[in-house]
Protein backbone atom coordinates (compact mmCIF):
# COMPACT_ATOMS: atom_id res chain seq x y z
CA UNK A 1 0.00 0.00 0.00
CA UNK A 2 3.10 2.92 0.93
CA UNK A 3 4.44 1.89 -2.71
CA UNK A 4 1.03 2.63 -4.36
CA UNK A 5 0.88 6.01 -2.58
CA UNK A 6 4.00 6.66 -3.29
CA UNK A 7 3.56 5.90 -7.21
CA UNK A 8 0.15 7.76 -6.07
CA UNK A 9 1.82 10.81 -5.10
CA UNK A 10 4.70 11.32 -7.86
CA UNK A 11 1.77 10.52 -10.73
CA UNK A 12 -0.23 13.41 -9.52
CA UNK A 13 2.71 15.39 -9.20
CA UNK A 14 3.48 14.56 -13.23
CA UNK A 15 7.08 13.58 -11.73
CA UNK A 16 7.13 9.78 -12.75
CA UNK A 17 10.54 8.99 -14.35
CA UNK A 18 10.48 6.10 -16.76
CA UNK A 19 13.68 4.56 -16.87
CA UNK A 20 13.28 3.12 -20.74
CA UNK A 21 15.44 0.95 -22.22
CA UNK A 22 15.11 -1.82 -25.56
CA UNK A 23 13.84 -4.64 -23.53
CA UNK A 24 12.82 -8.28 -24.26
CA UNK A 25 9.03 -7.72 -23.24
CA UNK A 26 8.10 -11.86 -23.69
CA UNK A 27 11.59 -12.97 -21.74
CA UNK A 28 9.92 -10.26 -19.09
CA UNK A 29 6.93 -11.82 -18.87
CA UNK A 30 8.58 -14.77 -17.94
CA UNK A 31 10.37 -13.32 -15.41
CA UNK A 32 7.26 -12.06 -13.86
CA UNK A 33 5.12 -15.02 -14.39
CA UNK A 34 7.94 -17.32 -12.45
CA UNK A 35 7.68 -16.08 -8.74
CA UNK A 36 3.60 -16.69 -9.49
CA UNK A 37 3.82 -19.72 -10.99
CA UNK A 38 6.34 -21.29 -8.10
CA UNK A 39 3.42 -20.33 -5.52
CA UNK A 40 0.35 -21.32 -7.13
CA UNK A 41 1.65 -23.71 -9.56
CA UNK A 42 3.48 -23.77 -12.63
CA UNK A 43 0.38 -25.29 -14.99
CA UNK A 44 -1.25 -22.12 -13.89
CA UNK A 45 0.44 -19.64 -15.91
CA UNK A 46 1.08 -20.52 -19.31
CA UNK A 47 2.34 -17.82 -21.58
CA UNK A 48 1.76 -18.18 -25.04
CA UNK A 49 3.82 -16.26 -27.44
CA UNK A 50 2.13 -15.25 -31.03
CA UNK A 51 4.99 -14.91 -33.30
CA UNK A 52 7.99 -12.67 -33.17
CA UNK A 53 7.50 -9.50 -30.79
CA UNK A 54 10.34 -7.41 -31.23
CA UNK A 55 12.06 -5.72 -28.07
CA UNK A 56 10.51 -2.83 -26.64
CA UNK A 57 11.98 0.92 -25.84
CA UNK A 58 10.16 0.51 -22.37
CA UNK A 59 10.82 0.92 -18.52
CA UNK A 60 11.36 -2.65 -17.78
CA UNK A 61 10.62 -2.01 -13.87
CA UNK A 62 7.26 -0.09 -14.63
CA UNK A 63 6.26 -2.68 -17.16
CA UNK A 64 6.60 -5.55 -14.22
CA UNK A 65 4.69 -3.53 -11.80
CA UNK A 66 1.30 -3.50 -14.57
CA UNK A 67 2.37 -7.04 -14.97
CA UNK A 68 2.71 -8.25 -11.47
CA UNK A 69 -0.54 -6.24 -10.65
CA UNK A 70 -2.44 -7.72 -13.16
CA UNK A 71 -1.66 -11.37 -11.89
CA UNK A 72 -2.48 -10.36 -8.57
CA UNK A 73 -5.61 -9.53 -9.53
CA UNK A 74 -6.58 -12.36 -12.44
CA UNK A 75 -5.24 -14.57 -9.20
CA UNK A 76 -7.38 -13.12 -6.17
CA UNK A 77 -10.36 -12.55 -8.49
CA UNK A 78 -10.20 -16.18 -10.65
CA UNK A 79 -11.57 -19.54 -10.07
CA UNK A 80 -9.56 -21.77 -7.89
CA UNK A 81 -7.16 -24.12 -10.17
CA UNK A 82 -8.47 -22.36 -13.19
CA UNK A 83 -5.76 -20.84 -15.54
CA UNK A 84 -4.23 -17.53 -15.77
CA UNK A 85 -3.24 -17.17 -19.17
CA UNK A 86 -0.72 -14.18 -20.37
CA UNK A 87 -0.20 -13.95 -23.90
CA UNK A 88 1.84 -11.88 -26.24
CA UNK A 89 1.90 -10.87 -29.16
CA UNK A 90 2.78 -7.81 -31.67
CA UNK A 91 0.98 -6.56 -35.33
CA UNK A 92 3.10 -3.63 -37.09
CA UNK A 93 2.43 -0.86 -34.64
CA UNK A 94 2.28 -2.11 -31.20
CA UNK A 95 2.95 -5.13 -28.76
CA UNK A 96 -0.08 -6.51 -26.66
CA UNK A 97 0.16 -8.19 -23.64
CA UNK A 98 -2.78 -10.37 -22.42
CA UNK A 99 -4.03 -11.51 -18.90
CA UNK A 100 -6.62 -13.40 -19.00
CA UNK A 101 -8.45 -15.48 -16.11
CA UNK A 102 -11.82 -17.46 -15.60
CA UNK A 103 -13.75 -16.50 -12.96
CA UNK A 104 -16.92 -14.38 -11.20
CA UNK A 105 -16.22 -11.49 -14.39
CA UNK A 106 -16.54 -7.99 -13.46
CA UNK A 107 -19.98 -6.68 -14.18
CA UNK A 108 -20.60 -4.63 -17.32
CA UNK A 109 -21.48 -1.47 -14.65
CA UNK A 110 -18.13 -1.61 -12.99
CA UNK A 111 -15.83 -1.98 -16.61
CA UNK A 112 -16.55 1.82 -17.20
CA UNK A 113 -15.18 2.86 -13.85
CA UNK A 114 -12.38 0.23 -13.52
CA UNK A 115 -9.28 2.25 -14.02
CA UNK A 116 -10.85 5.15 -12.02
CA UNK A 117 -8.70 6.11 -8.45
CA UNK A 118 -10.29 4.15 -5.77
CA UNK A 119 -12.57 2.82 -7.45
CA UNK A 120 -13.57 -0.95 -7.15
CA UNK A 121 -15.56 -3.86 -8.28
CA UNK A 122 -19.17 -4.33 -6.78
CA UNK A 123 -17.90 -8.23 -6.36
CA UNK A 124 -14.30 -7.04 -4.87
CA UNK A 125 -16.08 -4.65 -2.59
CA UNK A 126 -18.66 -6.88 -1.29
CA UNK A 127 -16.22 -9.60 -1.30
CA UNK A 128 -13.10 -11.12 0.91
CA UNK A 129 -10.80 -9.44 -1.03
CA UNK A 130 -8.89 -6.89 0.32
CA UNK A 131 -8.04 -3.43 -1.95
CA UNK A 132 -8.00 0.51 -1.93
CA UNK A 133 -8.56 0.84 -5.81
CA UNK A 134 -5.64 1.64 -6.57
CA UNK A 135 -4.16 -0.56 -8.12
CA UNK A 136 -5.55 -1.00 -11.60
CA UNK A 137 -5.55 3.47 -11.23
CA UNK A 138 -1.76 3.01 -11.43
CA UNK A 139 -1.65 0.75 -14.13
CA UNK A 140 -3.69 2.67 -16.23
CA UNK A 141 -1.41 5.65 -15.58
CA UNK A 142 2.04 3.75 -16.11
CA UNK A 143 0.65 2.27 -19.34
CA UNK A 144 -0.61 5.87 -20.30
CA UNK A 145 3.14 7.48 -19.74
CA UNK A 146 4.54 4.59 -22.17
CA UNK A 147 2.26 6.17 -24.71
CA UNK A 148 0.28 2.51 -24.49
CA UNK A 149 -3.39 1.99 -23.86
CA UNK A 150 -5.38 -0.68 -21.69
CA UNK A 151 -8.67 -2.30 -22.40
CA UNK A 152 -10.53 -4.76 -20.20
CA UNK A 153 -13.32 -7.10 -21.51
CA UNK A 154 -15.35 -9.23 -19.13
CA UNK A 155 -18.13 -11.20 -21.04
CA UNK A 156 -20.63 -12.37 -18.77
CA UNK A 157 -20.12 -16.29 -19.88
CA UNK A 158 -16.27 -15.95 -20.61
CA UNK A 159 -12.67 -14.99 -19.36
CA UNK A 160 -11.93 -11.64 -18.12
CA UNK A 161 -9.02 -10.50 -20.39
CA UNK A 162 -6.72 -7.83 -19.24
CA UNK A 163 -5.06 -5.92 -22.50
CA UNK A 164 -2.05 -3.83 -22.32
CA UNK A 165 -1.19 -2.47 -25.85
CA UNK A 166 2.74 -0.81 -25.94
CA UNK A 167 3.86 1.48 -29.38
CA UNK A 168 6.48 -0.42 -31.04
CA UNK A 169 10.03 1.47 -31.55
CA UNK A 170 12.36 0.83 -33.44
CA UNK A 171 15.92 0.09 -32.71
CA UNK A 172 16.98 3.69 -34.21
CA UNK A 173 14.65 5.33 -32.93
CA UNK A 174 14.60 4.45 -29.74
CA UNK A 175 18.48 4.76 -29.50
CA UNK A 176 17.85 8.56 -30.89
CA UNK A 177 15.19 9.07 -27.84
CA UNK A 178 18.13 7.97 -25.72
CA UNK A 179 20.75 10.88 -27.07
């Protein structure tokens, strides 16, 4: 919770410092998949990776925070034993990275107010799971300051798929952002 007020604090402040650098975004998902998948098992987290997705001029810290949150949550909120699925993938503009989970959903209500700041979930706030709302507040920011977007669909019969969409850079010009 002091680490999400503190990201809170310096995003309101418009003084959040992206450290970017050309990162392997799939060999990052791993990473971040691997502490999950040794405590809830590995079957649990597949990732499935949809052709080549080049590297990414990104913060690779920032982009493991979304990630790590969005596990978090596709774990608290999703059926026991069922599968959290993260896949990525790239088309000629930007990379897209996946969570997905099966579960309760999030009601069609709550999916316009789900990135708001402290807002949450009818189901999470009647629920046993504890929260402030601000977690997926943050992740909509970081994504946001990466010049990415995030969408959210939550079909009332079907997973609950978490989308983060990143621009793609090239090598050039990302080393030119760097001078």
């Amino acid at each position: 919770m002091v680490d999400d007020l503190l990201d809170l604090s310096q995003l309101d402040a418009g003084r959040v410092a992206l450290s970017r650098r050309l990162t392997d975004v799939v060999a990052l998902a791993r990473t971040v998949i691997e502490p999950f998948a040794v405590r809830d098992g590995a079957t649990l987290f597949p990732i499935d990776v949809e052709g080549a997705v080049p590297h990414l001029f990104i913060d690779p810290d920032r982009i493991s925070q979304i990630l790590e949150n969005l596990l978090s949550n596709a774990v608290r909120h999703g059926a026991p034993g069922r599968p959290v699925v993260v896949r990525v993938r790239a088309d000629d503009a930007r990379a897209h990275i996946t969570v997905s989970n099966e579960g309760a959903g999030i009601p069609t209500e709550d999916l316009t107010r789900i990135f708001a700041r402290f807002e949450r979930g009818k189901r999470a706030r009647d629920g046993a799971v504890k929260g402030y709302g601000l977690g997926l507040f943050i992740v909509h920011e970081l994504v946001t300051a990466h010049g990415g977007e995030i969408d959210v669909e939550s079909p009332p019969k079907g997973p609950t798929t978490f989308t983060v969409s990143l621009p793609l850079e090239s090598e050039r010009g990302a080393r030119a952002n760097l001078l």
